[in-house]
PDB file of N, CA and C in Angstrom:
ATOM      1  N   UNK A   1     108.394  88.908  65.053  1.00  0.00           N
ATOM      2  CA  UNK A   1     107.000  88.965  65.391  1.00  0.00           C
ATOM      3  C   UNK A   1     106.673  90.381  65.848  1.00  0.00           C
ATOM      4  N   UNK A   2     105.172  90.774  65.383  1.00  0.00           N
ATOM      5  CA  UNK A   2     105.175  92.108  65.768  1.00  0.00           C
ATOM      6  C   UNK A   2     103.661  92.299  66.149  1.00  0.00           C
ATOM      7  N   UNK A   3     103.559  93.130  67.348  1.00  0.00           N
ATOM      8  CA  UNK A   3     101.892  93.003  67.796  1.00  0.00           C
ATOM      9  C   UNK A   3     101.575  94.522  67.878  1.00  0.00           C
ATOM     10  N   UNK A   4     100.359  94.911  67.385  1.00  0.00           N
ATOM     11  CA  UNK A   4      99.742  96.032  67.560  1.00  0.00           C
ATOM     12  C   UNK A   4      99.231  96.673  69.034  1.00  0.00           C
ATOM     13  N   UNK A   5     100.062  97.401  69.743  1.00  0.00           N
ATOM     14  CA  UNK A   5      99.325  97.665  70.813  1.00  0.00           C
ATOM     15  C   UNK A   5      98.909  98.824  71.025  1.00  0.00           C
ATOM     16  N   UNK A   6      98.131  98.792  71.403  1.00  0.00           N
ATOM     17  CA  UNK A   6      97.120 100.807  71.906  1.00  0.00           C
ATOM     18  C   UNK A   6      97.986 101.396  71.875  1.00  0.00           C
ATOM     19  N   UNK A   7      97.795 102.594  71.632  1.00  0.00           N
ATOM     20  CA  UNK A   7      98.933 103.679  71.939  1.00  0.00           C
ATOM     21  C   UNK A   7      98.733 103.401  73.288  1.00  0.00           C
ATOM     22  N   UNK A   8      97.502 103.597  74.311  1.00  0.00           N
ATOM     23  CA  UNK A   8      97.892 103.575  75.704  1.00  0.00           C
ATOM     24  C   UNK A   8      98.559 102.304  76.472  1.00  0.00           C
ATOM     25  N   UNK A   9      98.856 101.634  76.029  1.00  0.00           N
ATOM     26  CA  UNK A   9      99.904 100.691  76.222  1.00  0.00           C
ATOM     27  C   UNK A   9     100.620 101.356  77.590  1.00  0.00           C
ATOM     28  N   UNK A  10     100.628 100.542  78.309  1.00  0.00           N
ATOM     29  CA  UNK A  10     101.719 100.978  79.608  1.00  0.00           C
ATOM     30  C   UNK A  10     102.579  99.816  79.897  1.00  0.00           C
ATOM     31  N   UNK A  11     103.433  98.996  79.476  1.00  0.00           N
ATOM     32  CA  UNK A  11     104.654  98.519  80.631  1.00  0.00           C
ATOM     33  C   UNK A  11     104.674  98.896  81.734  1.00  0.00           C
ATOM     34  N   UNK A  12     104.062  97.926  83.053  1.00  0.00           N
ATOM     35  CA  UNK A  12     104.385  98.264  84.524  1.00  0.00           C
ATOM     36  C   UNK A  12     105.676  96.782  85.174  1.00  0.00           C
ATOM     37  N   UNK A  13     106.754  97.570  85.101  1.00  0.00           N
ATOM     38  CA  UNK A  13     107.638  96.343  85.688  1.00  0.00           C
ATOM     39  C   UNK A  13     107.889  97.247  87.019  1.00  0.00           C
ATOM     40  N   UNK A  14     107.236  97.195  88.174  1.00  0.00           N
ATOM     41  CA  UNK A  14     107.547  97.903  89.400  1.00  0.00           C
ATOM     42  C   UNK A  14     106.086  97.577  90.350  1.00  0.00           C
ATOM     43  N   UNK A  15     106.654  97.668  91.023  1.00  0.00           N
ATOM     44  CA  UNK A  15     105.229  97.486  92.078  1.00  0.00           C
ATOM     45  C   UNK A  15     104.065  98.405  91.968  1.00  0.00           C
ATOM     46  N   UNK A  16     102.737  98.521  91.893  1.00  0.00           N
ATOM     47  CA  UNK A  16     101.929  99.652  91.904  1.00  0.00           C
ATOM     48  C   UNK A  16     101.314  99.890  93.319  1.00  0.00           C
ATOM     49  N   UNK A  17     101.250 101.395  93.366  1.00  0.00           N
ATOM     50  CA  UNK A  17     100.851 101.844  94.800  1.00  0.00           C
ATOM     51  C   UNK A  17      99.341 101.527  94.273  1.00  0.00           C
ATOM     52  N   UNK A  18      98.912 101.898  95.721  1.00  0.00           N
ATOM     53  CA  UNK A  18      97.363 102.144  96.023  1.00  0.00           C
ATOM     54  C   UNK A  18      96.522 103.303  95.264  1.00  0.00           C
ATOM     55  N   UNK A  19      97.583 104.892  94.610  1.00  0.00           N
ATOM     56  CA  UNK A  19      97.066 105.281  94.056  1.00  0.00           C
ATOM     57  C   UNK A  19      96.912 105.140  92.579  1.00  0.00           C
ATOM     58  N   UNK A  20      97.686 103.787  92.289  1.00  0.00           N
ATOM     59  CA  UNK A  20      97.628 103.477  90.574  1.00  0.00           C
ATOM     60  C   UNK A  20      97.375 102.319  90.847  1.00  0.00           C
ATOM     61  N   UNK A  21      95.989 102.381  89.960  1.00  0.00           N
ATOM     62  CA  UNK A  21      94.810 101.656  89.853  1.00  0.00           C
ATOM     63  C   UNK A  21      94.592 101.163  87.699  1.00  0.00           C
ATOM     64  N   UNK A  22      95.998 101.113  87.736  1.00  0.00           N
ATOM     65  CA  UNK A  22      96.036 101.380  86.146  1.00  0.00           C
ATOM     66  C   UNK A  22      94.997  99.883  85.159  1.00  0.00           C
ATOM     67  N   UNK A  23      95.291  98.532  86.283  1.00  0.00           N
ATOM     68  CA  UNK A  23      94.756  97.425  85.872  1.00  0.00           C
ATOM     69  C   UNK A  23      94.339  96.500  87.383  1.00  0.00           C
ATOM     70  N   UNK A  24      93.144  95.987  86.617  1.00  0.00           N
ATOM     71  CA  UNK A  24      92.553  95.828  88.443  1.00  0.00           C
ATOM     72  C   UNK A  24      93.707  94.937  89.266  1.00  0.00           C
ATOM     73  N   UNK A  25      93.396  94.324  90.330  1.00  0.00           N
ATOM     74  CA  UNK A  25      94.424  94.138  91.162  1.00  0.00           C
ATOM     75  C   UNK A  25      94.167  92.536  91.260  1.00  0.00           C
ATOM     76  N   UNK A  26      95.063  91.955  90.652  1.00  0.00           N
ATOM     77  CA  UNK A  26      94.253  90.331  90.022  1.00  0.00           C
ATOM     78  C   UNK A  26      94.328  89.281  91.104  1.00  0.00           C
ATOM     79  N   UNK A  27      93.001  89.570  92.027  1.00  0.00           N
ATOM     80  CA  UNK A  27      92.907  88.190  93.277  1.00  0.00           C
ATOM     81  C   UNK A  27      93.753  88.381  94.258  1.00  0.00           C
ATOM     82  N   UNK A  28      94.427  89.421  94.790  1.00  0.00           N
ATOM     83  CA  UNK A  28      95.205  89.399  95.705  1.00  0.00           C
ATOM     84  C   UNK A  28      94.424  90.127  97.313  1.00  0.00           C
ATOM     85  N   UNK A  29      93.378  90.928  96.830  1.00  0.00           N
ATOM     86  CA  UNK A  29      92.659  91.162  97.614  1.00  0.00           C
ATOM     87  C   UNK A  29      92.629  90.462  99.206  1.00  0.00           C
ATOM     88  N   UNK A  30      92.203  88.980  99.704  1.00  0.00           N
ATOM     89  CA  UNK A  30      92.528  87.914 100.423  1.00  0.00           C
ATOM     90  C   UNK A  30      93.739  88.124 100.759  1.00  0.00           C
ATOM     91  N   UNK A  31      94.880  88.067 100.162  1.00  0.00           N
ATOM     92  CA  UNK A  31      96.049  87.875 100.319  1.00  0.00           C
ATOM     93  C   UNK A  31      96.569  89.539 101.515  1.00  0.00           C
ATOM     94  N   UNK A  32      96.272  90.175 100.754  1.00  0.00           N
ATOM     95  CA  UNK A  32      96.293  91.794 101.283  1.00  0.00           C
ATOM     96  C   UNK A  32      95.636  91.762 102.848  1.00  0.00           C
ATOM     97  N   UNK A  33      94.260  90.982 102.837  1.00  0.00           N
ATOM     98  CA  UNK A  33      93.041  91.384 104.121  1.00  0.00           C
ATOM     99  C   UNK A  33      94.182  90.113 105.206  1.00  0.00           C
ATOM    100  N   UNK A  34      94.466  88.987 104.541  1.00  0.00           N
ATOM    101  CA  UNK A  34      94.936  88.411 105.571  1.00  0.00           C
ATOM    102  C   UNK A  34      96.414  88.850 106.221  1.00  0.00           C
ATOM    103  N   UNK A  35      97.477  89.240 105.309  1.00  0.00           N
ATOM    104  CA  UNK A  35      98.584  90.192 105.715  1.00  0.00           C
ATOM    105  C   UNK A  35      98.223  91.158 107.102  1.00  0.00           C
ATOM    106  N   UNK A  36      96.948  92.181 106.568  1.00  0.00           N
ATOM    107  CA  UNK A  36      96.724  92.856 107.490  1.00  0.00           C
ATOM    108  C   UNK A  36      96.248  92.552 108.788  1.00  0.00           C
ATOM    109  N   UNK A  37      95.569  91.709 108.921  1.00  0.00           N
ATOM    110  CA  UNK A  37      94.752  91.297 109.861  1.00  0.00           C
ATOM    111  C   UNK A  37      96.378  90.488 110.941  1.00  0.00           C
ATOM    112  N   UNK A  38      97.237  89.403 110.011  1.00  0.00           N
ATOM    113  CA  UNK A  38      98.262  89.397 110.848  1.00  0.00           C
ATOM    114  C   UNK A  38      99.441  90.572 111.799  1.00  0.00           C
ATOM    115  N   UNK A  39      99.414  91.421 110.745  1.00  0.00           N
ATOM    116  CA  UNK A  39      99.988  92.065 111.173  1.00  0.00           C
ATOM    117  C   UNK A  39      99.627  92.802 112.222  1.00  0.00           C
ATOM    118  N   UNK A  40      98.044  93.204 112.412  1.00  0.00           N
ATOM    119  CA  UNK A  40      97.506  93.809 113.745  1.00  0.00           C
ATOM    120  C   UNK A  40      97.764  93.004 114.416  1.00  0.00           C
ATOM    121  N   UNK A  41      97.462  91.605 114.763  1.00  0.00           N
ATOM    122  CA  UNK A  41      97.136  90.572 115.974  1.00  0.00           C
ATOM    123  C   UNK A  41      98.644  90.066 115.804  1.00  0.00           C
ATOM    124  N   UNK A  42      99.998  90.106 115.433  1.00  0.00           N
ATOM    125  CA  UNK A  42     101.497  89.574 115.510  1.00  0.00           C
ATOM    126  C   UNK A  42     101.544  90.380 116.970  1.00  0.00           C
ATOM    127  N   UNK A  43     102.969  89.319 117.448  1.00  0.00           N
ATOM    128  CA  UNK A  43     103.428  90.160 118.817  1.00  0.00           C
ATOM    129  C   UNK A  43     104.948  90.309 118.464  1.00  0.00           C
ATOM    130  N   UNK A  44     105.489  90.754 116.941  1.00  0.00           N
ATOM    131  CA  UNK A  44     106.607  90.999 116.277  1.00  0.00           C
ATOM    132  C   UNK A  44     107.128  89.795 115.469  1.00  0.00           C
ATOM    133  N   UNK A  45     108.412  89.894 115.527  1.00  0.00           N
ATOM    134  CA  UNK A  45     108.727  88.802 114.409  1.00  0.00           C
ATOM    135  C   UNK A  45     108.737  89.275 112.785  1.00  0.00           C
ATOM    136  N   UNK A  46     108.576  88.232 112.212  1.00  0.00           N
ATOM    137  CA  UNK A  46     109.203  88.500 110.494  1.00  0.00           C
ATOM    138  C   UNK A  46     108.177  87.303 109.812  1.00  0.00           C
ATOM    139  N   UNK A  47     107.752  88.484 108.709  1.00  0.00           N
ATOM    140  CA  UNK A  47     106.789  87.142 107.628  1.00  0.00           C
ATOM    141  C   UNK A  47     107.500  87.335 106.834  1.00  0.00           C
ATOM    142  N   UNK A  48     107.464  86.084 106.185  1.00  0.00           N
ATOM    143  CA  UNK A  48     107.689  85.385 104.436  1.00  0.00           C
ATOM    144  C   UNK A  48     107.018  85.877 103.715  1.00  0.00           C
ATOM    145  N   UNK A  49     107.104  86.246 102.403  1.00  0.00           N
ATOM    146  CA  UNK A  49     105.933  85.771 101.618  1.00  0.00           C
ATOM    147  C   UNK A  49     106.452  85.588 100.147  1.00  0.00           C
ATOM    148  N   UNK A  50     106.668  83.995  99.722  1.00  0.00           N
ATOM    149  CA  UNK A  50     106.796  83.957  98.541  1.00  0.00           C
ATOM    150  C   UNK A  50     105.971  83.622  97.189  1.00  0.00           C
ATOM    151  N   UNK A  51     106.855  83.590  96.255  1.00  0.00           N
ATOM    152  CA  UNK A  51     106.174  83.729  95.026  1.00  0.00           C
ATOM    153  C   UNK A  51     107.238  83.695  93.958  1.00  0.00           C
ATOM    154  N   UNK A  52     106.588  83.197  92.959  1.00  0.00           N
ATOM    155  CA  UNK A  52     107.780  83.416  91.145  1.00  0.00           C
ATOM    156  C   UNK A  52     107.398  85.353  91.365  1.00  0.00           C
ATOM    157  N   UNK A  53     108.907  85.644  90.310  1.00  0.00           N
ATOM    158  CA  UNK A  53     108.957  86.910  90.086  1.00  0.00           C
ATOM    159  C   UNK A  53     107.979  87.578  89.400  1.00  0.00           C
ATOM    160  N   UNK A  54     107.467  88.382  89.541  1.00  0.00           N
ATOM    161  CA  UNK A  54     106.432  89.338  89.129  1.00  0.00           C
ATOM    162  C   UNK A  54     105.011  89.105  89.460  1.00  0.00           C
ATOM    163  N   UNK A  55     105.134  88.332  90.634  1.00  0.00           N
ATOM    164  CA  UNK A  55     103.827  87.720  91.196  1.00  0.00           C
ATOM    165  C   UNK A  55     102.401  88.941  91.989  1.00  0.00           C
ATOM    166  N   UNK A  56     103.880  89.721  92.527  1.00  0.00           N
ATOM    167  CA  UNK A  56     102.803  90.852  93.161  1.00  0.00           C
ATOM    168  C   UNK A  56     103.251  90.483  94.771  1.00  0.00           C
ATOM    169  N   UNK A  57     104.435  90.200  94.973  1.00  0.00           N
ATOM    170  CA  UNK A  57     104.302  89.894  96.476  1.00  0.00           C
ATOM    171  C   UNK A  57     104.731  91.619  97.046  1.00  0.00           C
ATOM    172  N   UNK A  58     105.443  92.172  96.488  1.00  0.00           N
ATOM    173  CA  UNK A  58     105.966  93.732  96.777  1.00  0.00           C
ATOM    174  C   UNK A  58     104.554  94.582  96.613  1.00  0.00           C
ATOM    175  N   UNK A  59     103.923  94.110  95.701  1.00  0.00           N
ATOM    176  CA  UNK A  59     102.665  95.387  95.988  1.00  0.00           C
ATOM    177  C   UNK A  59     101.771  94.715  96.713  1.00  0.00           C
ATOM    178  N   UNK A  60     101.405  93.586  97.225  1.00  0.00           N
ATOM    179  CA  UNK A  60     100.693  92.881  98.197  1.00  0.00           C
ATOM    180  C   UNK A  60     101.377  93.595  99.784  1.00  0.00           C
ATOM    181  N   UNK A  61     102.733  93.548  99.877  1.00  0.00           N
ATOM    182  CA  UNK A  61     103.105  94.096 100.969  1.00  0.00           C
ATOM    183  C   UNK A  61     102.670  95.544 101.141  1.00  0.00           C
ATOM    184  N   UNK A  62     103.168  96.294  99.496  1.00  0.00           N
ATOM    185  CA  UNK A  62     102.979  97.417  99.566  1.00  0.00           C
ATOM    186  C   UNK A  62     101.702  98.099 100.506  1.00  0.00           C
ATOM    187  N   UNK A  63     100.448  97.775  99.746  1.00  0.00           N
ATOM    188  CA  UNK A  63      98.945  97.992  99.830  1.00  0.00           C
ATOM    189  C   UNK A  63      98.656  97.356 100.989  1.00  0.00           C
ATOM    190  N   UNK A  64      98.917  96.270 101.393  1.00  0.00           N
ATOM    191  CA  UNK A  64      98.786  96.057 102.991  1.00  0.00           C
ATOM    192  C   UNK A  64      99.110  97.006 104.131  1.00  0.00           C
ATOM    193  N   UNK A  65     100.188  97.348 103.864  1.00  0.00           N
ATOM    194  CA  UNK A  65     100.996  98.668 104.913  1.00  0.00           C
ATOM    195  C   UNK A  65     100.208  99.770 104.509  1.00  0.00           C
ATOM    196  N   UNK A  66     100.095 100.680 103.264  1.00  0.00           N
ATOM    197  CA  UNK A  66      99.044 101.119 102.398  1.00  0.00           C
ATOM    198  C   UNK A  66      97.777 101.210 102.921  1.00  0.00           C
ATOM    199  N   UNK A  67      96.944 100.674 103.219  1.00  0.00           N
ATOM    200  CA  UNK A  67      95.891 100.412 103.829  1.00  0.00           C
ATOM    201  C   UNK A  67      95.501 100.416 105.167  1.00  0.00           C
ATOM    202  N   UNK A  68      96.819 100.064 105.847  1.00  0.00           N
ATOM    203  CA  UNK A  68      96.502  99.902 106.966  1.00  0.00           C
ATOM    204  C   UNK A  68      97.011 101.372 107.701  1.00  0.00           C
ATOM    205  N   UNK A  69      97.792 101.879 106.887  1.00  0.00           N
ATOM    206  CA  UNK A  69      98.170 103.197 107.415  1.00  0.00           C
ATOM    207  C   UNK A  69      96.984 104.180 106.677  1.00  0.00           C
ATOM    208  N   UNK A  70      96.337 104.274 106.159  1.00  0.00           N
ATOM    209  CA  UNK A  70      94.889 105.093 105.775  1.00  0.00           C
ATOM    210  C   UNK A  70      93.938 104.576 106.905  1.00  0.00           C
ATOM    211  N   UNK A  71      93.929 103.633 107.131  1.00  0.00           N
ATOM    212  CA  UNK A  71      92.621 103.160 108.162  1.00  0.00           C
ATOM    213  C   UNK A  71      93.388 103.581 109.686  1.00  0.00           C
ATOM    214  N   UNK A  72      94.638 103.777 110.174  1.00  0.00           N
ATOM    215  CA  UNK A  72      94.964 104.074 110.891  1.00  0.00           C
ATOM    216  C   UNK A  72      94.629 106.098 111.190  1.00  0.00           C
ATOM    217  N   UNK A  73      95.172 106.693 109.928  1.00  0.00           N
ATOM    218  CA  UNK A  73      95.076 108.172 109.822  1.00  0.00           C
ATOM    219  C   UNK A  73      93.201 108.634 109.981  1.00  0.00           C
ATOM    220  N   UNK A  74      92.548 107.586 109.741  1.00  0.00           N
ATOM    221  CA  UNK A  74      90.983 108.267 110.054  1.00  0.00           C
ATOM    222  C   UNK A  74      90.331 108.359 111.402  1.00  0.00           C
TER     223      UNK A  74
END
């Protein structure tokens, strides 16, 4: 089987930062605001967060920390 794809074709098997914005960021948004919001109001400890592989839980963490360290630097 053989499929025609764009030349701009990108394979992303890796987490994407905050500054690659290559394909929008599918519904995790929520997921990201509530991470953060725990993580300000936690008094330490350890979160979970699962998911099937390639779900986005590593760039959900990523962009949470991501975010919260830009809103911290202003």
């Amino acid at each position: 089987m053989q499929f025609n794809l764009k030349k701009t074709f990108k394979f992303v098997h890796e987490p994407l930062s905050v500054q690659e914005r290559a394909i929008p960021f599918l519904a995790h948004q929520p997921e990201i605001d509530m991470l953060k919001e725990r993580i300000l109001n936690s008094l330490g400890g350890t979160f979970l967060l699962t998911g099937f592989r390639g779900a986005g839980k590593t760039t959900v963490v990523q962009r949470a920390l991501e975010e919260l360290l830009q809103s911290a630097a202003k």
